[in-house]
Protein backbone atom coordinates (compact mmCIF):
# COMPACT_ATOMS: atom_id res chain seq x y z
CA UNK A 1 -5.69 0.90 -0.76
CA UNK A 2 -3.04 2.96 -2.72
CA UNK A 3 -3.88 5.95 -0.57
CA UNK A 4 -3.73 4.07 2.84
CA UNK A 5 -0.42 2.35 1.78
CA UNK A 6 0.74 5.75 0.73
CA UNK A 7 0.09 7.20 4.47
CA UNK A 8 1.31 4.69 5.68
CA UNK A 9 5.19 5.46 4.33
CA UNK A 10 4.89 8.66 5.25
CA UNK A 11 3.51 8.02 9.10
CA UNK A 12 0.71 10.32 8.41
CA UNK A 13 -2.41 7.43 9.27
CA UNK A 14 -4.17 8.08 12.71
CA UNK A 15 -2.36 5.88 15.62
CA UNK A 16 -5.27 3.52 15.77
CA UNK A 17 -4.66 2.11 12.07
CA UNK A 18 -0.82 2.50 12.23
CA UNK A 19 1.03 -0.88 11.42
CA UNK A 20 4.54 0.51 12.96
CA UNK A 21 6.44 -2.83 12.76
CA UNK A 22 5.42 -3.21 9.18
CA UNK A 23 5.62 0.55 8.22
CA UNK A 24 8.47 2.24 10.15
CA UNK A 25 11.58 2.04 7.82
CA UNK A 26 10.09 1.15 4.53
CA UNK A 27 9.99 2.99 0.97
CA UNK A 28 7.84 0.82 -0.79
CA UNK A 29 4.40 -0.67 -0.75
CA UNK A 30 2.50 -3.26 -2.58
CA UNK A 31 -1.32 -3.05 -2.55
CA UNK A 32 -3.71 -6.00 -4.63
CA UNK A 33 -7.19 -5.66 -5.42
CA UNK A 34 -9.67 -8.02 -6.87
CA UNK A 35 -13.22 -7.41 -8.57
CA UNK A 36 -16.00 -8.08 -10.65
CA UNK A 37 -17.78 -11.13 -11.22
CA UNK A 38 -17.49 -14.83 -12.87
CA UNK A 39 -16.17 -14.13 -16.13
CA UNK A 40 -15.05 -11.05 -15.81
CA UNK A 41 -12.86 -10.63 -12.65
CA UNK A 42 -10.15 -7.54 -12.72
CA UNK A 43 -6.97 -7.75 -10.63
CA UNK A 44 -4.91 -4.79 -10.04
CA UNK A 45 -1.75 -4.54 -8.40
CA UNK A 46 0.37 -1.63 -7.75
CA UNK A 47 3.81 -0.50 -5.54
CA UNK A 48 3.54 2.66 -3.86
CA UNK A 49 6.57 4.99 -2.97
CA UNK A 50 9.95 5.40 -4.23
CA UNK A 51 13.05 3.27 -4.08
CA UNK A 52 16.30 5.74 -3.68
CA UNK A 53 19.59 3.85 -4.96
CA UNK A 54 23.16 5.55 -3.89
């Protein structure tokens, strides 16, 4: 998911998984993963990119 979100900011994914109106213009991505079983479930989150302040 990181790597996908990660093409996506740049514009580099093939046309056919492109999200343009949720890509185009944005810095920063969130992605959220879930796993395991009952009792011992992992959650991961993690924002992609970089956020340039002036």
């Amino acid at each position: 998911m990181m790597f996908e979100a990660w093409l996506q900011l740049r514009g580099e994914t093939p046309p056919e998984r492109t999200v343009r109106t949720l890509a185009e213009g944005r810095s920063l991505a969130l992605t959220h993963n879930l796993g395991g079983g009952p009792g011992e479930c992992v959650s991961f989150v993690s924002v992609v990119g970089s956020e340039l302040t002036d």
